[in-house]
PDB file of N, CA and C in Angstrom:
ATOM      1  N   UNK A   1       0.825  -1.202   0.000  1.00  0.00           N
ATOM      2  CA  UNK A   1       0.000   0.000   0.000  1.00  0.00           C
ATOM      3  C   UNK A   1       0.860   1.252   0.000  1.00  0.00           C
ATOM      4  N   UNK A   2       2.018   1.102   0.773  1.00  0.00           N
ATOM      5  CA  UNK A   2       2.776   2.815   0.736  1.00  0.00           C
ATOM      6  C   UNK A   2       3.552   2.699  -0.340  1.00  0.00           C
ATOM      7  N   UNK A   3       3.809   1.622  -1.077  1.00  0.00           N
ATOM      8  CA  UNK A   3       4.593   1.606  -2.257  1.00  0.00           C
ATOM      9  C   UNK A   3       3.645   2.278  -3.399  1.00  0.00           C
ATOM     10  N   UNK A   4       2.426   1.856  -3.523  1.00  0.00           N
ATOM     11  CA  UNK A   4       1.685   2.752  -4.193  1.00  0.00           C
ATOM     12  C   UNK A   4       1.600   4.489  -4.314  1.00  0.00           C
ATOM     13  N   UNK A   5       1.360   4.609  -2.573  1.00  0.00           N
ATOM     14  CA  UNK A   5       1.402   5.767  -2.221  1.00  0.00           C
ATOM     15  C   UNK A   5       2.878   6.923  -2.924  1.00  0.00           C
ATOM     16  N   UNK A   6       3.705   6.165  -2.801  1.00  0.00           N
ATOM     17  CA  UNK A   6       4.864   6.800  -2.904  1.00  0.00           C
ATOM     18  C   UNK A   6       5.458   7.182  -4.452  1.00  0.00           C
ATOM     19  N   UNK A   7       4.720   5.783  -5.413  1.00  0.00           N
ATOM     20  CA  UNK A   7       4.071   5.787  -6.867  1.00  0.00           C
ATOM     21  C   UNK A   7       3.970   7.203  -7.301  1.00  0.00           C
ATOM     22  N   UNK A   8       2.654   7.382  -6.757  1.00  0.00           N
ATOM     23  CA  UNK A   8       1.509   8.531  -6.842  1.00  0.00           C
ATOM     24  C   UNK A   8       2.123   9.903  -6.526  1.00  0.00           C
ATOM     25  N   UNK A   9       2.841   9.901  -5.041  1.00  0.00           N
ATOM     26  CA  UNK A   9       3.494  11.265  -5.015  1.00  0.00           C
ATOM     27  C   UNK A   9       4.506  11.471  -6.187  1.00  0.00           C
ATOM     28  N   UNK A  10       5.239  10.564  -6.373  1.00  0.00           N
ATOM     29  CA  UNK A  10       6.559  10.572  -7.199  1.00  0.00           C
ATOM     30  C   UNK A  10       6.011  11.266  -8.759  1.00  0.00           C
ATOM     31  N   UNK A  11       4.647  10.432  -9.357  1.00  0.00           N
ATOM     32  CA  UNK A  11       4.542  11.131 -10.550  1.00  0.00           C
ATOM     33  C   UNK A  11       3.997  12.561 -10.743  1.00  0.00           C
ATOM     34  N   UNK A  12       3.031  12.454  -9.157  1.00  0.00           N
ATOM     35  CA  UNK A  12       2.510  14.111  -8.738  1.00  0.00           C
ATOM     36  C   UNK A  12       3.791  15.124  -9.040  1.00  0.00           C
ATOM     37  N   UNK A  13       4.524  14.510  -8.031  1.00  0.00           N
ATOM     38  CA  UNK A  13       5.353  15.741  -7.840  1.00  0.00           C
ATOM     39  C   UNK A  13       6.397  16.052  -9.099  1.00  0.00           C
ATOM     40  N   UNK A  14       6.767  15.150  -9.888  1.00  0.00           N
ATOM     41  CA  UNK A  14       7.273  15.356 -11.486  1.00  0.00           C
ATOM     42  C   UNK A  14       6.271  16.007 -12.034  1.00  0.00           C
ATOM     43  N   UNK A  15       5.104  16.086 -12.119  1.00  0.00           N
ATOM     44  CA  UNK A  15       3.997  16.688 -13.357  1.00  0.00           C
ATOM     45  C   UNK A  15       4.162  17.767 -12.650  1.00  0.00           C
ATOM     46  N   UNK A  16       3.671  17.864 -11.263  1.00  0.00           N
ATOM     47  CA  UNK A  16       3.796  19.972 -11.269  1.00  0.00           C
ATOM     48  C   UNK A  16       5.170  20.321 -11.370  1.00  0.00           C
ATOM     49  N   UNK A  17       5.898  19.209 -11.222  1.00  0.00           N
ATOM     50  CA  UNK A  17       7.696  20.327 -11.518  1.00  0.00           C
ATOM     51  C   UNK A  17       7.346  20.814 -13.041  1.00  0.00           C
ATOM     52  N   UNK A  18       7.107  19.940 -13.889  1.00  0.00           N
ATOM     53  CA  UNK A  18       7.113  20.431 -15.494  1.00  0.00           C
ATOM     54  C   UNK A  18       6.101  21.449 -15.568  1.00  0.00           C
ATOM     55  N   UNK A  19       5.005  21.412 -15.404  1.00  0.00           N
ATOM     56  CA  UNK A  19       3.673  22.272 -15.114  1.00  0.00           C
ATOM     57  C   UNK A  19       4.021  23.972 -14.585  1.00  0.00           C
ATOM     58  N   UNK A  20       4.964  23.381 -13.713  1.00  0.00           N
ATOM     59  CA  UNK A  20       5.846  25.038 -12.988  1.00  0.00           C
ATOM     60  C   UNK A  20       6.483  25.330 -14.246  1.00  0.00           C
ATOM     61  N   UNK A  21       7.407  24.742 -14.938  1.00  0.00           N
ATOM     62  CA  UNK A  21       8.603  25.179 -15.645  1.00  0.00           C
ATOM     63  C   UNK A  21       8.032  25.898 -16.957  1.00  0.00           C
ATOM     64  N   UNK A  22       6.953  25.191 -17.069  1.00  0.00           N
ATOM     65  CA  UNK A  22       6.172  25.354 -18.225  1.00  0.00           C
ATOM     66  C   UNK A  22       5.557  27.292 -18.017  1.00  0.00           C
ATOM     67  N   UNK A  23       4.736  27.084 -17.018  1.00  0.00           N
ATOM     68  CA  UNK A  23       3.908  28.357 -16.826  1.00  0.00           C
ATOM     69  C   UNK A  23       5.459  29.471 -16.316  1.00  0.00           C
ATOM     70  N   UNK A  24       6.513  29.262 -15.895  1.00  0.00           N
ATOM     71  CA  UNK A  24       7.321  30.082 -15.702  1.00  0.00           C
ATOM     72  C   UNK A  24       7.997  30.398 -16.688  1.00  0.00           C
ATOM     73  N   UNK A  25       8.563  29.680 -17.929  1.00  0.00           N
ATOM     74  CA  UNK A  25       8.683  30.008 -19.306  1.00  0.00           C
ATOM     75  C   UNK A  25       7.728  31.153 -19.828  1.00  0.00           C
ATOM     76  N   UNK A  26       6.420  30.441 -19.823  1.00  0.00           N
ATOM     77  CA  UNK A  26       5.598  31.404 -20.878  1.00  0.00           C
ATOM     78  C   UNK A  26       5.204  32.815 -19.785  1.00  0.00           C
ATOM     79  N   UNK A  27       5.130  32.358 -18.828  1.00  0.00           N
ATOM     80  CA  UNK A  27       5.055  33.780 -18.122  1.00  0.00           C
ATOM     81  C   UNK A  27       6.120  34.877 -18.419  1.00  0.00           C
ATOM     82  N   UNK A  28       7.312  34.823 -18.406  1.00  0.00           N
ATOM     83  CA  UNK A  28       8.472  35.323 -18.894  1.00  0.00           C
ATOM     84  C   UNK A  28       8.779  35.642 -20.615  1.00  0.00           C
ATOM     85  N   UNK A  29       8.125  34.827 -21.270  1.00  0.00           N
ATOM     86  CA  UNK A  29       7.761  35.636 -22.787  1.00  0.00           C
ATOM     87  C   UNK A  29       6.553  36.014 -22.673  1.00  0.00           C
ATOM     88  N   UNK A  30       5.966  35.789 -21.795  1.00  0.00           N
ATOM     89  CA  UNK A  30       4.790  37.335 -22.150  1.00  0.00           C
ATOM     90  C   UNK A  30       4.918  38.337 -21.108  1.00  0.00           C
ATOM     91  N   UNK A  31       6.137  38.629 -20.562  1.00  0.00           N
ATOM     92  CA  UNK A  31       6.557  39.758 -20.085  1.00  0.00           C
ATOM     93  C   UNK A  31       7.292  40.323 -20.725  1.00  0.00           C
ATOM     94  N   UNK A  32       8.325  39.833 -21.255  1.00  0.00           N
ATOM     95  CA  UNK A  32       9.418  40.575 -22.506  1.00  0.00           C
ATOM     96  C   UNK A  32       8.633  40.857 -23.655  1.00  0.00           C
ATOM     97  N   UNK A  33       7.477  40.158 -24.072  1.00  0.00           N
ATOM     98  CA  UNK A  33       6.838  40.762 -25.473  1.00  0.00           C
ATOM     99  C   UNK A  33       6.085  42.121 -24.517  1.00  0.00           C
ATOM    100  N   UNK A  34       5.085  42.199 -23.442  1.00  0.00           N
ATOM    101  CA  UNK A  34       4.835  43.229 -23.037  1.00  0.00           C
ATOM    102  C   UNK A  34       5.430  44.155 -22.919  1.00  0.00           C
ATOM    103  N   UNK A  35       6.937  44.383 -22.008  1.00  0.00           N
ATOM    104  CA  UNK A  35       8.070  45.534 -22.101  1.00  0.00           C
ATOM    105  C   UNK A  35       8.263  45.658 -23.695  1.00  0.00           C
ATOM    106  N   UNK A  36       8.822  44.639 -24.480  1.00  0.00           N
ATOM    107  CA  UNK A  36       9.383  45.203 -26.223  1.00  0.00           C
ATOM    108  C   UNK A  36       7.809  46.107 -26.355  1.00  0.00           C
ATOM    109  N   UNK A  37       6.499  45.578 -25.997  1.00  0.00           N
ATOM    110  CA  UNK A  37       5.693  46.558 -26.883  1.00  0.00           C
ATOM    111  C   UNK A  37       4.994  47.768 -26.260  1.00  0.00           C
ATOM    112  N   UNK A  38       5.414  47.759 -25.604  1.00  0.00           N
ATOM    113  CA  UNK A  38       5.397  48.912 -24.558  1.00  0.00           C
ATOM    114  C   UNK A  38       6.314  50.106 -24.722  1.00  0.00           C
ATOM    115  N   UNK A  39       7.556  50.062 -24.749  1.00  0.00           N
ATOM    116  CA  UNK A  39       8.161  50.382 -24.976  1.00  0.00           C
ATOM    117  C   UNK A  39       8.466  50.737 -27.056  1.00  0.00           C
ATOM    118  N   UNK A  40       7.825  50.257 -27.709  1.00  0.00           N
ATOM    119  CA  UNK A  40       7.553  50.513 -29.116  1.00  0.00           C
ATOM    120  C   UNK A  40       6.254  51.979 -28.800  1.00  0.00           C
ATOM    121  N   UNK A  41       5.341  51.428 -28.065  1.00  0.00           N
ATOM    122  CA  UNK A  41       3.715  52.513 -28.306  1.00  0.00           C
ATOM    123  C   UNK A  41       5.095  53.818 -27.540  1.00  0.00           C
ATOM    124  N   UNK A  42       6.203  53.737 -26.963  1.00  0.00           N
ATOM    125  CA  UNK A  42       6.106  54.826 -25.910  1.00  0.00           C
ATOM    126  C   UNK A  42       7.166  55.912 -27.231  1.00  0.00           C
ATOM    127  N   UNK A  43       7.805  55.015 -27.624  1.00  0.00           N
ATOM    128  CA  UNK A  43       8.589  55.642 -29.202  1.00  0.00           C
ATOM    129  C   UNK A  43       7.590  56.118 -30.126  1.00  0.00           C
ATOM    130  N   UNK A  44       6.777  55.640 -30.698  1.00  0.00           N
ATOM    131  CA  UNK A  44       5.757  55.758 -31.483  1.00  0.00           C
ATOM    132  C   UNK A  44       4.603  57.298 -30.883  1.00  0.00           C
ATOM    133  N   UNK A  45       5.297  57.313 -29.736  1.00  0.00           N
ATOM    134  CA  UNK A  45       4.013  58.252 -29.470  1.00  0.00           C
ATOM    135  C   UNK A  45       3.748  59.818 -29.526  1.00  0.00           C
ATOM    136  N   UNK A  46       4.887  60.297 -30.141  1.00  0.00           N
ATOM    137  CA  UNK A  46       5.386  61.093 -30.788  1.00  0.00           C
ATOM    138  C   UNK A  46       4.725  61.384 -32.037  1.00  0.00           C
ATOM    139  N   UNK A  47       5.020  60.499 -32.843  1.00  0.00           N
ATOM    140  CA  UNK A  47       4.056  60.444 -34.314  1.00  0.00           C
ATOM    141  C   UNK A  47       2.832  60.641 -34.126  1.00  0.00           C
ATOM    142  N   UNK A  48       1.674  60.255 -33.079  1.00  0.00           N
ATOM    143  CA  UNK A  48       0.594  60.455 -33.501  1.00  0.00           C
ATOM    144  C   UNK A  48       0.467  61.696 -33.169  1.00  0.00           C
ATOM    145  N   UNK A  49      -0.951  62.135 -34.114  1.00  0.00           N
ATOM    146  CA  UNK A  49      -1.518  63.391 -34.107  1.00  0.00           C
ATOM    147  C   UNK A  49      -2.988  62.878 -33.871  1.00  0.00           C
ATOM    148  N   UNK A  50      -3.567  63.613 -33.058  1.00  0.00           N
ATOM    149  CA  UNK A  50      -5.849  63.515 -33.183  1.00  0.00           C
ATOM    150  C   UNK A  50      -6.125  64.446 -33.699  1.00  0.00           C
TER     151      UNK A  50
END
């Protein structure tokens, strides 16, 4: 029975390690595309006229 148990944590705790690595990747390119385009509207903002 705890050999099971220990099964179960073991693949738990591998899937949220990747699951973390995963959402901490893409969190981090959609912060650098936010600053690059942020930083484009703040250049750009010059040019416009209303």
């Amino acid at each position: 029975m705890n050999e099971k148990a220990y099964k179960t944590m073991t693949a738990i705790g591998a899937g949220s390690l990747v699951i973390g690595i995963i959402i901490l990747v893409v969190g981090l390119a959609t912060g650098i595309l936010t600053i690059i385009n942020g930083g484009r509207l703040l250049k750009a903002k010059s040019d416009l006229i209303f």
